[in-house]
Structures are given as structure tokens and as C-alpha cells.
N, C-alpha and C. Protein backbone atom coordinates (compact mmCIF):
# COMPACT_ATOMS: atom_id res chain seq x y z
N UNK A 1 48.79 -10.57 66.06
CA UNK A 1 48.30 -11.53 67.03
C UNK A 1 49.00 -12.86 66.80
N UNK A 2 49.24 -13.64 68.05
CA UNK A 2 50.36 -15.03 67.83
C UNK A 2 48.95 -16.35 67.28
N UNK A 3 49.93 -16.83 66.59
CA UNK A 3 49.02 -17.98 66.11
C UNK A 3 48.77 -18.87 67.24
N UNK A 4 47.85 -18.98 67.65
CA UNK A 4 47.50 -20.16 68.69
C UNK A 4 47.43 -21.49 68.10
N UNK A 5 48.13 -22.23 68.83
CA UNK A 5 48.52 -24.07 68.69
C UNK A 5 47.60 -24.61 69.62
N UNK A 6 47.69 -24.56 70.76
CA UNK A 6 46.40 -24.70 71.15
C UNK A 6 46.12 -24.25 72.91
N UNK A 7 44.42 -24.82 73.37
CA UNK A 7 44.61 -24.41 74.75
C UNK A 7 43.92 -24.48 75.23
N UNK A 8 43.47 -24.33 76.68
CA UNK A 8 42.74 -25.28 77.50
C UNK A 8 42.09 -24.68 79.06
N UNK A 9 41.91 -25.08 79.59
CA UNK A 9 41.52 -24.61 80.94
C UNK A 9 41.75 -26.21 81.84
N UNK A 10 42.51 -25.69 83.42
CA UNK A 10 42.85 -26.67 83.74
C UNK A 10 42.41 -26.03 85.61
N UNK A 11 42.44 -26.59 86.35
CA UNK A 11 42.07 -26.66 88.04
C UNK A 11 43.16 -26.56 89.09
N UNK A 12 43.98 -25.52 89.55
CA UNK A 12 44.82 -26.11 90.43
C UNK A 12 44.62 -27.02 91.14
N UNK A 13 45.52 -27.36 92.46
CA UNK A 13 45.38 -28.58 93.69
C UNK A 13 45.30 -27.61 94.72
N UNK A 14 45.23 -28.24 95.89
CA UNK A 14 45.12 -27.60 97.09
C UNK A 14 46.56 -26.66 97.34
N UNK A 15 47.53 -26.77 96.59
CA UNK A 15 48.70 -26.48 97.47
C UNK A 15 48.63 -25.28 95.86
N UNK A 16 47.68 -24.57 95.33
CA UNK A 16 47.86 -23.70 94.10
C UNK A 16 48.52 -24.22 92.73
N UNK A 17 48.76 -25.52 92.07
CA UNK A 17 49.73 -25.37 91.53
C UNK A 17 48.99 -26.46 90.40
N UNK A 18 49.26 -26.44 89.24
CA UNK A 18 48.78 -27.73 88.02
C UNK A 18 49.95 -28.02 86.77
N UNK A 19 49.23 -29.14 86.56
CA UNK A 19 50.61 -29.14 85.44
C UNK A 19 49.43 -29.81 83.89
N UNK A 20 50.28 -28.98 82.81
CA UNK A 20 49.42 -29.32 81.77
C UNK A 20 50.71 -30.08 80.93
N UNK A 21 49.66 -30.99 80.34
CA UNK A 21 50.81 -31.67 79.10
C UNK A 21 50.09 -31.43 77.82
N UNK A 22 50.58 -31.11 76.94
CA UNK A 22 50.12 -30.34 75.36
C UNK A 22 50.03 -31.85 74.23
N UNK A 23 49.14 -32.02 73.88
CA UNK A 23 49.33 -33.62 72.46
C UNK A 23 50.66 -33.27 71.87
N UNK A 24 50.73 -34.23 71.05
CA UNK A 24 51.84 -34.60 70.59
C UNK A 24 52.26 -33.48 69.10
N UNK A 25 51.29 -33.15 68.98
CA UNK A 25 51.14 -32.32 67.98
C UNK A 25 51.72 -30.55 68.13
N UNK A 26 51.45 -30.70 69.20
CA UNK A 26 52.21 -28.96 69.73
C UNK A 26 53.94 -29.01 69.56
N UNK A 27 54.28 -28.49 68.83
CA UNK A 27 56.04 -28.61 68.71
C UNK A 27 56.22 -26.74 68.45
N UNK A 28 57.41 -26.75 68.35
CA UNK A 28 57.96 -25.67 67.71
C UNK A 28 58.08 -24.66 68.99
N UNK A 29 58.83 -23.71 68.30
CA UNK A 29 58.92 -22.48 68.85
C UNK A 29 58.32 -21.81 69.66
N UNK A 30 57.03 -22.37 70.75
CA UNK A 30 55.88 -21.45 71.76
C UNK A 30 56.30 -21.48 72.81
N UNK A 31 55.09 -20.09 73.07
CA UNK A 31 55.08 -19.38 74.15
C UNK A 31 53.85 -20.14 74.88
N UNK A 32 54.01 -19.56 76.32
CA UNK A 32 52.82 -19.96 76.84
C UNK A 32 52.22 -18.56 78.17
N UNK A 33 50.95 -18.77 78.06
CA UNK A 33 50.42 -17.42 78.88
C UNK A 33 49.52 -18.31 79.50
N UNK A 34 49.19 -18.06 80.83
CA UNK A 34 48.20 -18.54 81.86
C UNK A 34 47.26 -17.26 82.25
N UNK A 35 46.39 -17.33 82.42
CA UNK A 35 45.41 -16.49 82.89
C UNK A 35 44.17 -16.96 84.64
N UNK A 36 44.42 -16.30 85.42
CA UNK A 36 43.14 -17.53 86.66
C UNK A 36 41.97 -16.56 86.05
N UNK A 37 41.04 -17.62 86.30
CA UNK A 37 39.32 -17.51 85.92
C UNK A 37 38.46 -16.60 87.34
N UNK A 38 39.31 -16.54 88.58
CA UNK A 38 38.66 -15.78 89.35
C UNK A 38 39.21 -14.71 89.54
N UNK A 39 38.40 -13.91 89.93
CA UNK A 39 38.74 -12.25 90.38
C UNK A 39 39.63 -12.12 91.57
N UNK A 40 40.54 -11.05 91.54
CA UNK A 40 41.18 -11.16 92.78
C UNK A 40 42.69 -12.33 92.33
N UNK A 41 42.75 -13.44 91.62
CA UNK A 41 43.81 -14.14 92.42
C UNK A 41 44.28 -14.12 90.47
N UNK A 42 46.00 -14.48 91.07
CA UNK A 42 47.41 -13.97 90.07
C UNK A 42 47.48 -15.88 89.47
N UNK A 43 47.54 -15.88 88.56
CA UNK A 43 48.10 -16.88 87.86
C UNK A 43 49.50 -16.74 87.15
N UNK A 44 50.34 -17.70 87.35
CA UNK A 44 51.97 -17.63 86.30
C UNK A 44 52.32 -19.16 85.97
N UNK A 45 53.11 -18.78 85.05
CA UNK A 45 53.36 -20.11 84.40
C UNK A 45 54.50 -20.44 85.44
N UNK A 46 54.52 -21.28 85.94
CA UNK A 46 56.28 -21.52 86.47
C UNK A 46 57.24 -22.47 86.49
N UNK A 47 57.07 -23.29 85.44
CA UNK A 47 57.69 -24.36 84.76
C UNK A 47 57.96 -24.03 82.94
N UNK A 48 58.93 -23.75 82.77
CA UNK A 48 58.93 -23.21 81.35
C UNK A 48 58.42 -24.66 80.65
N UNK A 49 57.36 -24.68 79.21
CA UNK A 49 57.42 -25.54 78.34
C UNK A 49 58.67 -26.69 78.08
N UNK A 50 58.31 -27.69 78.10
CA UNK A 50 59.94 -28.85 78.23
C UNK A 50 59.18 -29.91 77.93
N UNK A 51 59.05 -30.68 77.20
CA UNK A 51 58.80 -32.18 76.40
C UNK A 51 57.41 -31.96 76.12
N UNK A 52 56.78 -30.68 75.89
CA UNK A 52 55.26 -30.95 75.74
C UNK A 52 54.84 -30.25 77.23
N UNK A 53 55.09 -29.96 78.22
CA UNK A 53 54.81 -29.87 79.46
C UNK A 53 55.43 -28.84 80.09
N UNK A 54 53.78 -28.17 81.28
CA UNK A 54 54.34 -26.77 81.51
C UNK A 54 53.63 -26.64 83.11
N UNK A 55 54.24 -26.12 83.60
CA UNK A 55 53.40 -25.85 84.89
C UNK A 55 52.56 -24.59 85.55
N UNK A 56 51.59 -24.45 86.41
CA UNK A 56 51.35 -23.17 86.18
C UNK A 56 50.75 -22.91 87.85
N UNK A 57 50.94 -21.86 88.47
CA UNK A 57 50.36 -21.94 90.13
C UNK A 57 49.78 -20.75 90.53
N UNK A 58 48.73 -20.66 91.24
CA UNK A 58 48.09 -19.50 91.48
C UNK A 58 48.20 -19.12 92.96
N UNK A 59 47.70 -18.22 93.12
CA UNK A 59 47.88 -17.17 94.20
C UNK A 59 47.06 -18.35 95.60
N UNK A 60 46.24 -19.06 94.72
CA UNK A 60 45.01 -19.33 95.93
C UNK A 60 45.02 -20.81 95.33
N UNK A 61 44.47 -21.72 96.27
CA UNK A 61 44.50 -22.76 95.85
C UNK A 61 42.95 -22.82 94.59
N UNK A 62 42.63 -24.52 94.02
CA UNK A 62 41.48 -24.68 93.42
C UNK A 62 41.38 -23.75 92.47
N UNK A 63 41.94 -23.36 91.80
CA UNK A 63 40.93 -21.91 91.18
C UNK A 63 41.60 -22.72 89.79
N UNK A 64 40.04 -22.08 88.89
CA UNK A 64 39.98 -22.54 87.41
C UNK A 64 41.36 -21.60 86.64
N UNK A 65 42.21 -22.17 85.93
CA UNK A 65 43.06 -21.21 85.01
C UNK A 65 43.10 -21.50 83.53
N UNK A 66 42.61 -20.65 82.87
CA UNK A 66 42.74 -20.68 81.15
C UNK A 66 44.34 -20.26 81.07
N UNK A 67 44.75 -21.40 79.96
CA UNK A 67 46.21 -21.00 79.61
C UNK A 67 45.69 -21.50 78.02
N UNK A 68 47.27 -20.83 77.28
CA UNK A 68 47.15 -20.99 75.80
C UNK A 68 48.26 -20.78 75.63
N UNK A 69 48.87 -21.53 74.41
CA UNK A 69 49.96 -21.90 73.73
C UNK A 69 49.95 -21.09 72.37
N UNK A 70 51.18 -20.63 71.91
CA UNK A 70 51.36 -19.95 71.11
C UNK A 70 52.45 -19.91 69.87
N UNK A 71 52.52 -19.98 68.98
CA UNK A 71 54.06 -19.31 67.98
C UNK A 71 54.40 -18.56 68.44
N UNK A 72 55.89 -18.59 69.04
CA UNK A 72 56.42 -17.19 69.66
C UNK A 72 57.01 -16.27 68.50
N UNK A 73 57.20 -16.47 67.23
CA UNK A 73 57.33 -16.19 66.26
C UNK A 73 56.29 -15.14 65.59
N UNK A 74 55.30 -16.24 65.18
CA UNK A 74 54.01 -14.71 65.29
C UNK A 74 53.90 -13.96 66.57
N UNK A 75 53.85 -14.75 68.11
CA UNK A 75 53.80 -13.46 68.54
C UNK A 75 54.56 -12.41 68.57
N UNK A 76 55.94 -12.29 68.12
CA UNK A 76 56.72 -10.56 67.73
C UNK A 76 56.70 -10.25 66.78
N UNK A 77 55.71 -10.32 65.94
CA UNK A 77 54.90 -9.71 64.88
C UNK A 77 55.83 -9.24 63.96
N UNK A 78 55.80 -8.15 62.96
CA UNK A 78 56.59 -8.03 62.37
C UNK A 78 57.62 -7.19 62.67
N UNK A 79 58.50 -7.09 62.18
CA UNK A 79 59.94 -5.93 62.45
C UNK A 79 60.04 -4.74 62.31
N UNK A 80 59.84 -4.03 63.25
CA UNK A 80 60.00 -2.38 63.33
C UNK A 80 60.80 -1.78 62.72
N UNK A 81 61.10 -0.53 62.16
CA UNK A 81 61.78 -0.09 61.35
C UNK A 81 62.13 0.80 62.18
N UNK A 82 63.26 1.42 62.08
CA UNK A 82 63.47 3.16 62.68
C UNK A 82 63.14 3.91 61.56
N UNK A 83 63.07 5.10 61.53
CA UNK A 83 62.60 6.02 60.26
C UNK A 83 63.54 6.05 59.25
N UNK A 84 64.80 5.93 60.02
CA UNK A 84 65.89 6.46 59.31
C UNK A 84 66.53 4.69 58.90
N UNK A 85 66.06 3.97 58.60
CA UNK A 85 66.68 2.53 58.34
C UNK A 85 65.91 1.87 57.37
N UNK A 86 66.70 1.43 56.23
CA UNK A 86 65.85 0.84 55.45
C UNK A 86 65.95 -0.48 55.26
N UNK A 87 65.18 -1.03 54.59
CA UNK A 87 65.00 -2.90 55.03
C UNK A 87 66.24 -3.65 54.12
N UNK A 88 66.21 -4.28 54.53
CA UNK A 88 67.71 -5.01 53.98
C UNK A 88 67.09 -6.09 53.40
């Protein structure tokens, strides 16, 4: 599981779309995942992470969206092996 840095719940606008800015404290290497809070409608991130700041727009306007920030590092967990390969 990715270490969470941190995360929030935020409101689109009328036209579907919000923008979150992360404290000053969020750095490094993350990912980010959006989720919408209602049934029925698609949430995506669509501003990649860039100075702290990410954007995110849903299917429908207004609608509540939980997003969360991540180590993209922990999230690809550890390194798969093939059977036949041994660790270096």
C-alpha cells in the first residue's frame, strides 16, 4: 500500500472541474488518485501535480470528490522476481 502524504475532499464548479493546491510540505515523488463521492458520475485528475498543484473534473458538475496524494515509490511496492532470476 502507497504511503499517503496527504488528502482531502474538494467541490467541483459549475462547469465540473476544481483545482487543489497541497501545503508546502507535500514534495517528492507522488502520485495522485481522485475519486467523485456520488454514484453514477467519473472523476480524473487532469492536470498532472506541478508546484504543489493538481486539477481534477468530473463527469457532472458540483459533485463532492475525495482525492489523495501518494509516494509513487511505495506505491510499486516491491520488485517482482521471475522464478528463474535471482536478486542482484
Amino acid at each position: 500500500m502507497a504511503q499517503e502524504v496527504c488528502s482531502g475532499e474538494i467541490w467541483t464548479d459549475a462547469h465540473g472541474f476544481a483545482a487543489v493546491t497541497l501545503p508546502a510540505l507535500a514534495e517528492g515523488d507522488l502520485v495522485v488518485e481522485a475519486r467523485a463521492l456520488a454514484d453514477g458520475v467519473n472523476a480524473e485528475v487532469t492536470t498532472e501535480l506541478r508546484r504543489r498543484r493538481f486539477t481534477v473534473a468530473t463527469s457532472e458538475p458540483h459533485v463532492k470528490v475525495a482525492w489523495r496524494v501518494a509516494d509513487r515509490r511505495a506505491a510499486l511496492g516491491p520488485k517482482q522476481l521471475s522464478p528463474n532470476r535471482r536478486p542482484t
